[in-house]
Protein backbone atom coordinates (compact mmCIF):
# COMPACT_ATOMS: atom_id res chain seq x y z
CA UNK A 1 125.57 86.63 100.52
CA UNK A 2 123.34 84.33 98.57
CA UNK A 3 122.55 81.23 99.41
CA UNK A 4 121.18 78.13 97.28
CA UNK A 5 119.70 75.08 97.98
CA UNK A 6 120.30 72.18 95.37
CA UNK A 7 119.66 68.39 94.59
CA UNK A 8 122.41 66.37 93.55
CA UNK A 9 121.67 63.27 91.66
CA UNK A 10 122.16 59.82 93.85
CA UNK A 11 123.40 62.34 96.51
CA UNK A 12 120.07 64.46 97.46
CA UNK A 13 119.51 68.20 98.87
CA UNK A 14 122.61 70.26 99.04
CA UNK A 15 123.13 74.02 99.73
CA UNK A 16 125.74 76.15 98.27
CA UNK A 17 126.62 79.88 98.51
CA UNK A 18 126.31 81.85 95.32
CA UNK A 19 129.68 83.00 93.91
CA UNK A 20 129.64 85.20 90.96
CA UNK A 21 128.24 82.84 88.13
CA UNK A 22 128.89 79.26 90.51
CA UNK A 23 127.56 77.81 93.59
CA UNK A 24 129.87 75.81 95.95
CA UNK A 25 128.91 73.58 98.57
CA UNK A 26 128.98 74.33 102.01
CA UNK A 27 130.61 71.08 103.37
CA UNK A 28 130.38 70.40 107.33
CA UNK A 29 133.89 69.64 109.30
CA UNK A 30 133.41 66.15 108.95
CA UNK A 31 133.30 66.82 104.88
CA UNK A 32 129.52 66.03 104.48
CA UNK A 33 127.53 68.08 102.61
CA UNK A 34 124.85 70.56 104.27
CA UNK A 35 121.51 70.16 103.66
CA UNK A 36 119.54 72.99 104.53
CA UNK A 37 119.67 76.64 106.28
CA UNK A 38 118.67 74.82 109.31
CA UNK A 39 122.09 73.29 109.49
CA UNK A 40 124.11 76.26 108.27
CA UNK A 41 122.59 78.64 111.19
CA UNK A 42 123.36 75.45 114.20
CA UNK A 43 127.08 75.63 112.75
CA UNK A 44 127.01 79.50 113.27
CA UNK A 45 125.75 79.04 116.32
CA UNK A 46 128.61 76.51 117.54
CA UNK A 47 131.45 79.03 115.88
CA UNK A 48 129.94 82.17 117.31
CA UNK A 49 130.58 82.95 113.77
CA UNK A 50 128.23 85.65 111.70
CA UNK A 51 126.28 83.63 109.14
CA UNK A 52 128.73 84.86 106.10
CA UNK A 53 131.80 83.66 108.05
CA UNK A 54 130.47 80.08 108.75
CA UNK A 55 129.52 80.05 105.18
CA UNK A 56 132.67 80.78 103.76
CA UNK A 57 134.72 78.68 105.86
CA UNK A 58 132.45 75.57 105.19
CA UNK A 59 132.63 76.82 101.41
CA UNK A 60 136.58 75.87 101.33
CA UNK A 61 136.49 72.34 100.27
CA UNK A 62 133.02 72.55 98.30
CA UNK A 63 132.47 71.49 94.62
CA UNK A 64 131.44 74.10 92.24
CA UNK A 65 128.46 74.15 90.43
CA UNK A 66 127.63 76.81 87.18
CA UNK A 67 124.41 78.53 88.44
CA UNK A 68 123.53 78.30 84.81
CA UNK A 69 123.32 74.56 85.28
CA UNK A 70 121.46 74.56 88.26
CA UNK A 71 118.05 76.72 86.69
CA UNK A 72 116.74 74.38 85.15
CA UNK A 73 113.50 72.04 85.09
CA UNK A 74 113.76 69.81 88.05
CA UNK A 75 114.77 66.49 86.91
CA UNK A 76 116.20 63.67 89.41
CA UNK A 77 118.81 62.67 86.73
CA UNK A 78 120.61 65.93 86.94
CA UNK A 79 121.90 68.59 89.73
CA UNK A 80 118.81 71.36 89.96
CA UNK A 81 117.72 74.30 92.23
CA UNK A 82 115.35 73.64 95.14
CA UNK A 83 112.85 75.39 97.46
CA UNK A 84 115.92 77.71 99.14
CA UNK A 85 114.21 77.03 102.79
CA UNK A 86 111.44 74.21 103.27
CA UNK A 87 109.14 76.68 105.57
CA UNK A 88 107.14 75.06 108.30
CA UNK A 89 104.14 77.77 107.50
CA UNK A 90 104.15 81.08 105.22
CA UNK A 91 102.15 83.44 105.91
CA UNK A 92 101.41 86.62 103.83
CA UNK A 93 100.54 90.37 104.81
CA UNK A 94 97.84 92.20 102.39
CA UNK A 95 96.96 95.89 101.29
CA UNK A 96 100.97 97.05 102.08
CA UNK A 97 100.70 99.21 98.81
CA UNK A 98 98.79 101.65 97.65
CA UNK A 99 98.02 99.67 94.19
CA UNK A 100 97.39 95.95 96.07
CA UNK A 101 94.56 98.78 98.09
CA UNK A 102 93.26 99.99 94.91
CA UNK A 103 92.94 96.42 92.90
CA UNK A 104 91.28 94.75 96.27
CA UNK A 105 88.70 98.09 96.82
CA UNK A 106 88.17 97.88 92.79
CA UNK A 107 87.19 93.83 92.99
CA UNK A 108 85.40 93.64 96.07
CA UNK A 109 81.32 94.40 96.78
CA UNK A 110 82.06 94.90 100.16
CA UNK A 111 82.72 98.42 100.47
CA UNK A 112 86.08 100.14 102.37
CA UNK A 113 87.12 96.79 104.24
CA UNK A 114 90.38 97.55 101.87
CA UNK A 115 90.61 101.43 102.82
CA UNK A 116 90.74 101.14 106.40
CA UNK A 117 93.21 98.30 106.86
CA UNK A 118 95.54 100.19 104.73
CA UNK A 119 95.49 102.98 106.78
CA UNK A 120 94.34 101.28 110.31
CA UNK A 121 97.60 99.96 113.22
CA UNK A 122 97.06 96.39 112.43
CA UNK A 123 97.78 94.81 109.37
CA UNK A 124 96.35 92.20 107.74
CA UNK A 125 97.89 89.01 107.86
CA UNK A 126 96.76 85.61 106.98
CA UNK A 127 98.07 82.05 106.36
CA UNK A 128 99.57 81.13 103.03
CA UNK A 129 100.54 77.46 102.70
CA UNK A 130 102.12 74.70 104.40
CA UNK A 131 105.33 73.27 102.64
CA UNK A 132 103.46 70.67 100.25
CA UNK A 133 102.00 73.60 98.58
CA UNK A 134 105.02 75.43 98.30
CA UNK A 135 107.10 74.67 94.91
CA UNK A 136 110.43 76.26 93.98
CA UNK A 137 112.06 77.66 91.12
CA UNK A 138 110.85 75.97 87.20
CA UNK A 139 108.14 73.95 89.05
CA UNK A 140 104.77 74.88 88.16
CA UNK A 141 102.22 77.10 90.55
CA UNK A 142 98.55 76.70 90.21
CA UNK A 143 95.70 78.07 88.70
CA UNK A 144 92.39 76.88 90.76
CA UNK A 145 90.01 75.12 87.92
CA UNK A 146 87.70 76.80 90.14
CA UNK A 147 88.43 80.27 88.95
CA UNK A 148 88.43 82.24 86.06
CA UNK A 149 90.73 85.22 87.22
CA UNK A 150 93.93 83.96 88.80
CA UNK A 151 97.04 86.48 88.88
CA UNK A 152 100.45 85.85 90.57
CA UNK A 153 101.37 88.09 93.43
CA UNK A 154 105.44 88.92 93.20
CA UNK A 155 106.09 89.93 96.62
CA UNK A 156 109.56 89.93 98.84
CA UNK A 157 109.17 87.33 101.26
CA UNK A 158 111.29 87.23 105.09
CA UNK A 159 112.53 83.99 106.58
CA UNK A 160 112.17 84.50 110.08
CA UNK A 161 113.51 82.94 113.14
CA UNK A 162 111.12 81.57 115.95
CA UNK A 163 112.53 84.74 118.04
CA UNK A 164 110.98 86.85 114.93
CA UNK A 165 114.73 87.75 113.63
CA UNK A 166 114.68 88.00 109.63
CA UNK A 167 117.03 85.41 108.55
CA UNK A 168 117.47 86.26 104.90
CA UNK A 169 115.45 87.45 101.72
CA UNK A 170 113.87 85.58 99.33
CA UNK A 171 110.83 86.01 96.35
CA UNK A 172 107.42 84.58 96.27
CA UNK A 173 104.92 84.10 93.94
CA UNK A 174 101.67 84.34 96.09
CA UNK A 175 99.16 82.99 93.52
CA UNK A 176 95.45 84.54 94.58
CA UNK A 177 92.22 83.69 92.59
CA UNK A 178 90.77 87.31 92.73
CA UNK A 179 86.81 86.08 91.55
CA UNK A 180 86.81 84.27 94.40
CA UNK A 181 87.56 86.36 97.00
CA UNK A 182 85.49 89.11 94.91
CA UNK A 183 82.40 87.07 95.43
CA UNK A 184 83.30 87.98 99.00
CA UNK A 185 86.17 88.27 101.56
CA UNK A 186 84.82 85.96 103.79
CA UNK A 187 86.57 83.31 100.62
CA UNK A 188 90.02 84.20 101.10
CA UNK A 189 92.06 81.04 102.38
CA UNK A 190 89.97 80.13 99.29
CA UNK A 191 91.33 82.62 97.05
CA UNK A 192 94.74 81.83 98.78
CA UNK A 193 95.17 78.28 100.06
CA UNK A 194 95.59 75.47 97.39
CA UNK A 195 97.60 73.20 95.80
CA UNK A 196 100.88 74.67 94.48
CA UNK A 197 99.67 78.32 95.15
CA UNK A 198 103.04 79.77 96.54
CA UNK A 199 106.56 79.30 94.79
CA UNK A 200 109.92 80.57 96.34
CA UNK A 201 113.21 81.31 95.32
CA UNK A 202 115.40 80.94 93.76
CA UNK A 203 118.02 81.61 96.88
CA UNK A 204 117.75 83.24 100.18
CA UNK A 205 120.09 86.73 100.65
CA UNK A 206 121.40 87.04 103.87
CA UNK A 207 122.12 90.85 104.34
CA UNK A 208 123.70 92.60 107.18
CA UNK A 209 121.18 95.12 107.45
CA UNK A 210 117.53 95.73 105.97
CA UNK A 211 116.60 96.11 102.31
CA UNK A 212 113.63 96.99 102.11
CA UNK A 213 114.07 100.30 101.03
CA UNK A 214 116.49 99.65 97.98
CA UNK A 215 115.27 96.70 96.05
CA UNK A 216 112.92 97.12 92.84
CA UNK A 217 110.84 93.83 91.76
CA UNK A 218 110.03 93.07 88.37
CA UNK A 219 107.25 90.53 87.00
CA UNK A 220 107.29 89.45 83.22
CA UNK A 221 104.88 86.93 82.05
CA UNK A 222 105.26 84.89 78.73
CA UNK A 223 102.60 83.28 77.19
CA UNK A 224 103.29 81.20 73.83
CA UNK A 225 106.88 82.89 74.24
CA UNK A 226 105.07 86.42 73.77
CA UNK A 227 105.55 88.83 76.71
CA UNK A 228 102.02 89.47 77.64
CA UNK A 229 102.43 91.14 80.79
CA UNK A 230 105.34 92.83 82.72
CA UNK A 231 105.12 95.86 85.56
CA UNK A 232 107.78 96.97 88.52
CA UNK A 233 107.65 98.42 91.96
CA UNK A 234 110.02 99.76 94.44
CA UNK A 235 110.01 98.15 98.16
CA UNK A 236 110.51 101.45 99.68
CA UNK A 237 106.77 101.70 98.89
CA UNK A 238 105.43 99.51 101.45
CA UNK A 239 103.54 100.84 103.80
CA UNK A 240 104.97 99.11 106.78
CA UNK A 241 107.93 98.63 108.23
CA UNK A 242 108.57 94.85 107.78
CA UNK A 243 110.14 94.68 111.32
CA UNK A 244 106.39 95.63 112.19
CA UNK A 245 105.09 93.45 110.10
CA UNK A 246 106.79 90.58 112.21
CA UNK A 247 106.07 91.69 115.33
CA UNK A 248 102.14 91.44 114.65
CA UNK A 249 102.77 87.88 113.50
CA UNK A 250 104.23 86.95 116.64
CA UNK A 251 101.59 88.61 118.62
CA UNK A 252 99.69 85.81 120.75
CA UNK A 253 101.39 83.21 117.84
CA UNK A 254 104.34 80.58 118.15
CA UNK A 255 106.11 80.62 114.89
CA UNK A 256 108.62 77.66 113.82
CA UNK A 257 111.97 78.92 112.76
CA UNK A 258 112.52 79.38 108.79
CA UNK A 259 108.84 80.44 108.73
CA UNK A 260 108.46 82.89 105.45
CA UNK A 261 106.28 86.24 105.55
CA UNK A 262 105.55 87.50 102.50
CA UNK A 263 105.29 90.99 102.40
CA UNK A 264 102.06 91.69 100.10
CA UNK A 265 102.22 92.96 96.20
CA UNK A 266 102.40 96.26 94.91
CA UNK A 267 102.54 95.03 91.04
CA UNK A 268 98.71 94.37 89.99
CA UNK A 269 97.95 92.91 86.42
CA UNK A 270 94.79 94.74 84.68
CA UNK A 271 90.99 94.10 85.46
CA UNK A 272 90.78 92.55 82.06
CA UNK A 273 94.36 89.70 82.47
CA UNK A 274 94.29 86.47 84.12
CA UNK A 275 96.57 83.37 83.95
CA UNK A 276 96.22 80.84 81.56
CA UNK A 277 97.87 77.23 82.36
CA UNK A 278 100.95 77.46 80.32
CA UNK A 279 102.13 80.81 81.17
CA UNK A 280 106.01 81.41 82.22
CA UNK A 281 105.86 83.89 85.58
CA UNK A 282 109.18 85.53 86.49
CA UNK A 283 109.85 87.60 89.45
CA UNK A 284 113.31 89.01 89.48
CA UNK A 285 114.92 91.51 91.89
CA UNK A 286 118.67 92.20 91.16
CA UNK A 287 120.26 91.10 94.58
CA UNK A 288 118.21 88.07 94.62
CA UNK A 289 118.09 86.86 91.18
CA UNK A 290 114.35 85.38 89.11
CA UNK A 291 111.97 83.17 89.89
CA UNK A 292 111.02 81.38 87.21
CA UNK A 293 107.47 79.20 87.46
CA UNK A 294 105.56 77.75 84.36
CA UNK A 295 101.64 77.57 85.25
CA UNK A 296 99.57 74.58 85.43
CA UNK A 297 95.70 74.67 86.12
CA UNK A 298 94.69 72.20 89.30
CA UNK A 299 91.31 70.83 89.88
C-alpha cells in the first residue's frame, strides 16, 4: 500500500492511498479529510484495524485524484504532492555499502576512520535535518555556495515509530558536500546540515513485512535535459540489517514518532561530477515510485 500526502487548493494538506494510476482520499467518519500519517495510524489504533484496512475503509467515500496530476511543481493554485510524512528529526546512517566505504576512504586525509566503521558493531549514525530543511517531491534541494563538490545521496529512508517500529518506506535525497567533509570529518553536520539538504518522497509504502532485500534504486540526473549521470544498487547490499540500524538509534535516544532514518547510499557519482544548480535529480525504486528534485545553489 502506498500512501500520498497532497495539498488541495483553498482546502490544504490531504493524504490519499495510491490506486493504480489515482490517489483517493482517505476521509475520517465524520467525512473530513485526513491530513497526515499521524492521523491515519490514531484511526488504526481506535479500529484495531491493520494500517491497509483503516485505509481502505476511510478510502470509500474519497475523491480521486490522477497521480499524473499530482507530480507536478508545487503551486498553491492547483492540487500537488507533499512531503509524504513531516518528520520531527531524520537522521541518516553512513558507510552501509561497500561503494559509500570506498568514495568516503578515497576523499578523506584521515586515514581508515571509513574502514573500521564499516566493518566495526556500531554504526555510524548522525543527524540529518529538522523538517524546515526537508523539501518534497519537484521542490528544489541545495547545493551549499560554500562548496564546490556537492552530490545527492539516493538512499531508502524508514519512518519509524517512537517504539522504533518501521512504519512505512519512503526515498531520500541526502544531499552531502563531499570537499567539506574531505577537508576533514570533524565538518560533517557541515557537509550534511543545511538549508534544503534532504528531500523525501514521493509516498510512504506500508509493507507487511521487510524490503530491504528486494528493492533496486536508481538515480538519473539531467542537466540542460542531457542525462549526465545515472547508476543503480540493490538494497540487499547493505551491510546492516535495518532493524539494527534502529535499534542503535534508540540506544540512550528518545525519538518522536514519524522520525525518518535514512539508510546510507550505495550509488556514488565519480571523483570528477558534482551538482550544478539547475540539475533535475531522480531517485526511483519500482514499489515506491521517483523522486523528482530540481537543484538550486543556497548561500
Amino acid at each position: 500500500m502506498r500512501l500520498a500526502r497532497f495539498w488541495v487548493p483553498g482546502e490544504g494538506a490531504h493524504l490519499g492511498i495510491c490506486e493504480h494510476a489515482d490517489v483517493r482520499e482517505l476521509l475520517s467518519p465524520d467525512g473530513d479529510p485526513l491530513e497526515s500519517l499521524d492521523q491515519l495510524i490514531a484511526h488504526t489504533h481506535s479500529t484495531r484495524r491493520s494500517l491497509a484496512e483503516t485505509a481502505q475503509q476511510l478510502a470509500g467515500r474519497g475523491r480521486r485524484y490522477a497521480y499524473r496530476d499530482l507530480d507536478r511543481t508545487p503551486d498553491p493554485a492547483r492540487p500537488h504532492l507533499l512531503l509524504p510524512v513531516v518528520p520531527p528529526e531524520v537522521w541518516a546512517a553512513g558507510v552501509t555499502y561497500e561503494r559509500s566505504r570506498e568514495a568516503r576512504l578515497a576523499e578523506t586525509t584521515t586515514v581508515g576512520i571509513y574502514d573500521r566503521v564499516y566493518d566495526a558493531e556500531r554504526p555510524e549514525l548522525f543527524f540529518k535535518a529538522t523538517p524546515s530543511r526537508c523539501v518534497g517531491p519537484n521542490v528544489p534541494v541545495g547545493i551549499r555556495a560554500d562548496s564546490r563538490w556537492t552530490v545527492p545521496e539516493p538512499e531508502l529512508g524508514v519512518v519509524v515509530d517512537a517504539a522504533g517500529g518501521i512504519v512505512g518506506y519512503t526515498l531520500g535525497n541526502d544531499m552531502s558536500a563531499r570537499d567539506i567533509e574531505a577537508e576533514n570529518p570533524l565538518y560533517l553536520p557541515q557537509t550534511k546540515i543545511y538549508r534544503a539538504c534532504c528531500s523525501l518522497g514521493p509516498v510512504v509504502l506500508v509493507a507487511d513485512e521487510p524490503i530491504e532485500q528486494r528493492l533496486r534504486l536508481r538515480c538519473r540526473i539531467a542537466r540542460g535535459g542531457r542525462e549526465v549521470f545515472r547508476g543503480e544498487v540493490g538494497t540487499s547490499r547493505l551491510r546492516r540489517p535495518i532493524t539494527e540500524l534502529v535499534a542503535y538509534l534508540r540506544r540512550a535516544n528518545d525519538i518522536p514518532a514519524m522520525t525518518v532514518l535514512l539508510t546510507g547510499t550505495g550509488i556514488v557519482p565519480p571523483d570528477e561530477f558534482a551538482c550544478e544548480a539547475g540539475d533535475v535529480i531522480e531517485i526511483e525504486a519500482d514499489e515506491i515510485g521517483v523522486l523528482r528534485n530540481p537543484t538550486v545553489r543556497v548561500a
